[in-house]
C-alpha atoms as a PDB file:
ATOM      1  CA  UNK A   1     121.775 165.754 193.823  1.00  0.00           C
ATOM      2  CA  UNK A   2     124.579 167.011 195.020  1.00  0.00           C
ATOM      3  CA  UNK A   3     127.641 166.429 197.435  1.00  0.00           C
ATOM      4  CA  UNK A   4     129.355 163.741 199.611  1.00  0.00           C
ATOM      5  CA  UNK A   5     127.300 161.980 203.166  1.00  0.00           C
ATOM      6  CA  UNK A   6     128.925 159.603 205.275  1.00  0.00           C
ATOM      7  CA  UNK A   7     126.671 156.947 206.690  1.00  0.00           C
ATOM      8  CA  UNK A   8     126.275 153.984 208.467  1.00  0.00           C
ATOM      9  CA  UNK A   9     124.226 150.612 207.763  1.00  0.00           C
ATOM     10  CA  UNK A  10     122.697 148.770 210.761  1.00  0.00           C
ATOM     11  CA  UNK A  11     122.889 145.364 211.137  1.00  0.00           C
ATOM     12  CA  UNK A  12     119.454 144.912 209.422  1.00  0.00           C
ATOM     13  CA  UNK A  13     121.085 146.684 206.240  1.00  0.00           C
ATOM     14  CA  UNK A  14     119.205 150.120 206.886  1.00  0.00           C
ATOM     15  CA  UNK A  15     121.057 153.310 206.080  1.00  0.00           C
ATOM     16  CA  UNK A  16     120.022 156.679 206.674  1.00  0.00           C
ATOM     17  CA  UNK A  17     119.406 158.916 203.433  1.00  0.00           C
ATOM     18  CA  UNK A  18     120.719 162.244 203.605  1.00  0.00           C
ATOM     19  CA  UNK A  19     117.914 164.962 204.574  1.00  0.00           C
ATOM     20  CA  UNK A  20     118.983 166.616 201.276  1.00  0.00           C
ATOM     21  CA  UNK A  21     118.452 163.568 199.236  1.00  0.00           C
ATOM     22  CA  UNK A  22     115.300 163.148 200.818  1.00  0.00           C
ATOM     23  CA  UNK A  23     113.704 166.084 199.398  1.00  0.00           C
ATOM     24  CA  UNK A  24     114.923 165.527 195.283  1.00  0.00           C
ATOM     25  CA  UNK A  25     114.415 161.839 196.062  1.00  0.00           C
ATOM     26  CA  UNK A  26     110.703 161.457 197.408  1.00  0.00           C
ATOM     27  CA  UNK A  27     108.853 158.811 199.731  1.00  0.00           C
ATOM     28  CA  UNK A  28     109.993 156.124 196.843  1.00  0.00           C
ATOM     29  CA  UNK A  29     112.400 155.655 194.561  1.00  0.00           C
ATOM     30  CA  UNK A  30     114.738 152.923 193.031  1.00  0.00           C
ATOM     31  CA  UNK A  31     117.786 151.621 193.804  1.00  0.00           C
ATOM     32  CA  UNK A  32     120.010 148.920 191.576  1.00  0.00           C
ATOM     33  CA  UNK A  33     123.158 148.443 190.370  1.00  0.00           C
ATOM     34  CA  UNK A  34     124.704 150.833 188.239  1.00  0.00           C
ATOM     35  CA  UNK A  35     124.890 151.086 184.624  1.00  0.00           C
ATOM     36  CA  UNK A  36     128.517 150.710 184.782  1.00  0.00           C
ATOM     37  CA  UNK A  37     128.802 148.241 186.395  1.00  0.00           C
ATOM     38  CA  UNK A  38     130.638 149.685 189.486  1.00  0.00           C
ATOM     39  CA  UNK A  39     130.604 148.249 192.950  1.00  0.00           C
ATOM     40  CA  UNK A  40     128.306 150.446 194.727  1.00  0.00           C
ATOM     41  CA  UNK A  41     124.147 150.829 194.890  1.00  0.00           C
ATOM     42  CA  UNK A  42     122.455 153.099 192.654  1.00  0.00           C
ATOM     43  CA  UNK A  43     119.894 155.430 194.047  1.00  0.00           C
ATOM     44  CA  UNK A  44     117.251 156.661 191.222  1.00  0.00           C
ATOM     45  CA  UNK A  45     114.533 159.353 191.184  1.00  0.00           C
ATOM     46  CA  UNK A  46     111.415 157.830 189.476  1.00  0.00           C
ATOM     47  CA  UNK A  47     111.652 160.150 186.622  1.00  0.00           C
ATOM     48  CA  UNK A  48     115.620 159.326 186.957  1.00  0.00           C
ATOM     49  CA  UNK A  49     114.515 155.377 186.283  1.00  0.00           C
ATOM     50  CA  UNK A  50     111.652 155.900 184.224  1.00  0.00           C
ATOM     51  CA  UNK A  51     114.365 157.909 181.676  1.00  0.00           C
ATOM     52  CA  UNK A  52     116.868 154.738 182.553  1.00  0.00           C
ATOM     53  CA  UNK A  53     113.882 152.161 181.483  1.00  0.00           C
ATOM     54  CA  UNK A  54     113.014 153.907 177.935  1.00  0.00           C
ATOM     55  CA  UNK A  55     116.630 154.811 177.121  1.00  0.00           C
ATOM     56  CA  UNK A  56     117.358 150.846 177.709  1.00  0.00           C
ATOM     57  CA  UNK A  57     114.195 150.051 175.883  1.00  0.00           C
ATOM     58  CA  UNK A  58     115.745 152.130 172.742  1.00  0.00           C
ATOM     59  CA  UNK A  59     118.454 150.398 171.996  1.00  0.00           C
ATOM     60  CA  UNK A  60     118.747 147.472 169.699  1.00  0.00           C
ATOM     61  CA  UNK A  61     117.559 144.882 170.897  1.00  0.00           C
ATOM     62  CA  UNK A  62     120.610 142.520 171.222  1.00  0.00           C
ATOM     63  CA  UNK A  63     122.198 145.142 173.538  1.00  0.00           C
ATOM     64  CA  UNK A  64     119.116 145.969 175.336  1.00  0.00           C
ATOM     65  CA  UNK A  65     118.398 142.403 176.580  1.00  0.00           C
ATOM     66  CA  UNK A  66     122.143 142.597 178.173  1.00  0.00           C
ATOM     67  CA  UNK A  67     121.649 145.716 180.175  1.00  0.00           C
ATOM     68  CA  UNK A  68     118.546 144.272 180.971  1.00  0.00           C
ATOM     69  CA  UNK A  69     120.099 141.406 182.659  1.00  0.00           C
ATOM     70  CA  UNK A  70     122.244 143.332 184.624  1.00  0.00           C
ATOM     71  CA  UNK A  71     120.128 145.717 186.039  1.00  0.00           C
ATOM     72  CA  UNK A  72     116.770 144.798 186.331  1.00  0.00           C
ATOM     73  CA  UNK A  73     116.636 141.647 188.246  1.00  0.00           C
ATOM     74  CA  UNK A  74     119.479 143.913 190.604  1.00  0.00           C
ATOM     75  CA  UNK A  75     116.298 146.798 190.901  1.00  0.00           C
ATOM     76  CA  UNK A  76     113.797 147.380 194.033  1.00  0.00           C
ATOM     77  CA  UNK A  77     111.383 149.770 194.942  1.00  0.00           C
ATOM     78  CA  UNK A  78     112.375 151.266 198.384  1.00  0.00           C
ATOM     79  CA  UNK A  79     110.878 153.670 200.405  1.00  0.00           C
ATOM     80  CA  UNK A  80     111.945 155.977 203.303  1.00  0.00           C
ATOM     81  CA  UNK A  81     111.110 154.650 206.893  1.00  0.00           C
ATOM     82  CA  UNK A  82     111.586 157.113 209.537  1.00  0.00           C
ATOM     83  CA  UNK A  83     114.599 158.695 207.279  1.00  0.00           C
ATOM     84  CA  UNK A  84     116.398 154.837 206.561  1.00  0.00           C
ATOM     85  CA  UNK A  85     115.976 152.714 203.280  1.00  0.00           C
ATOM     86  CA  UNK A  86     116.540 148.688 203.277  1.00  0.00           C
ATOM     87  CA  UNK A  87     118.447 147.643 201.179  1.00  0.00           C
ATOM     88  CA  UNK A  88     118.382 144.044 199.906  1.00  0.00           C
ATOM     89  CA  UNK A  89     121.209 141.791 201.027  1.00  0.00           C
ATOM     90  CA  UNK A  90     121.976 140.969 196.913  1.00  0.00           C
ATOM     91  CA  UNK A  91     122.802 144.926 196.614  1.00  0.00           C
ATOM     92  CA  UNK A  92     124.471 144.996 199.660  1.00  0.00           C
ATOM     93  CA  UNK A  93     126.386 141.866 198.725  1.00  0.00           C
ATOM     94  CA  UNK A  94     127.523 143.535 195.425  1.00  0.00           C
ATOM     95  CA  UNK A  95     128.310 147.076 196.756  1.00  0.00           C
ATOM     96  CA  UNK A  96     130.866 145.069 199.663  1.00  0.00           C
ATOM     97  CA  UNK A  97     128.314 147.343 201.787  1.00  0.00           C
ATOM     98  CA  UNK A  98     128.397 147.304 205.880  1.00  0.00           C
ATOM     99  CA  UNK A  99     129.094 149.294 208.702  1.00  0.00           C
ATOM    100  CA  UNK A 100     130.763 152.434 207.088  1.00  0.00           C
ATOM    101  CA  UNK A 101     129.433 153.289 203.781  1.00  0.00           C
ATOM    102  CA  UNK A 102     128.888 157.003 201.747  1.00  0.00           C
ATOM    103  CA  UNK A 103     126.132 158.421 199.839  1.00  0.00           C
ATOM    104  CA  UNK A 104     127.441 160.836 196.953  1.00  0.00           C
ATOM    105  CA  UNK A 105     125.052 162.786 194.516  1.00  0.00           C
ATOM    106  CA  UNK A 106     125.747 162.704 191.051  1.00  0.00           C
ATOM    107  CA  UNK A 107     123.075 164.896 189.123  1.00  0.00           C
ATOM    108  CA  UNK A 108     120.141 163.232 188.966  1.00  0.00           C
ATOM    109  CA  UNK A 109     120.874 160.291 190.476  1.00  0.00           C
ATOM    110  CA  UNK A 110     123.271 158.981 193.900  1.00  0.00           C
ATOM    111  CA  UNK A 111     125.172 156.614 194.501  1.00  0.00           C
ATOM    112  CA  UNK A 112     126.184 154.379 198.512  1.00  0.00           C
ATOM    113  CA  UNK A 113     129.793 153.291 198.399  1.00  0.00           C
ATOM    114  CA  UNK A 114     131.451 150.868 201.044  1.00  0.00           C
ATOM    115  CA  UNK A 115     133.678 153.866 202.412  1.00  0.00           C
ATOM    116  CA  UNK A 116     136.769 152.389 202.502  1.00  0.00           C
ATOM    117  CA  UNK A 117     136.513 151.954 198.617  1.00  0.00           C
ATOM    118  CA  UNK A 118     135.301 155.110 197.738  1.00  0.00           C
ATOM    119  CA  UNK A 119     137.878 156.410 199.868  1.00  0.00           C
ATOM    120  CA  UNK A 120     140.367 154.705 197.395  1.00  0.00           C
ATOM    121  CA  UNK A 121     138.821 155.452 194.063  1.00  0.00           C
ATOM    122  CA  UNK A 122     138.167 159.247 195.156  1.00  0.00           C
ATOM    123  CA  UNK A 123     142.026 159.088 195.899  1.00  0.00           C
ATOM    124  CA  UNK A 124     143.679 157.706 192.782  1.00  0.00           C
END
């Protein structure tokens, strides 16, 4: 996935998916938070999270119970409704996400920022 989308969540928390996305992406998917802990929602493929879940899986176990923390309680199933996602209020929470947000592709996976902060880290 590639490439930058500006969007807009409704007051429900829907946001509409890039048409592009759609396609790599699928009727379902995942979304969480990131890896790296920034403050945005991560978007992945199944494959993309099914890779994610056995890379986690391989590491020692100490570590791997700590990125299990963080990410999978944060994880949901979602699927496209009439071109939207929901996402979950805990996500949307975390990401600072309403009104204005963007969806950027990055490989394999995407990303939805809160605008006005991706504005500033794209910036620096």
């Amino acid at each position: 996935m590639l490439g930058e989308y500006k969007s807009t969540l409704d007051e429900k928390g829907r946001l509409n998916i890039p048409s592009k996305f759609r396609e790599e992406l699928g009727a379902s998917f995942f979304i969480a938070k990131p890896l790296d802990k920034s403050r945005c929602v991560a978007i992945y493929t199944t494959e993309s999270w099914n890779d994610l879940v056995d890379s986690i899986r391989s590491r020692p176990r100490d570590e791997a119970y700590e990125v299990k923390r963080d990410i999978f309680p944060s994880a949901f199933p979602v699927e496209i409704k009439q071109g939207r996602i929901l996402i979950p209020q805990t996500l949307r929470d975390y990401a600072n996400l309403e009104g204005e947000a963007v969806v950027i592709g990055i490989d394999d996976t995407a990303e939805i920022w809160n605008k006005s902060v991706w504005d500033t880290r794209k910036n620096k």
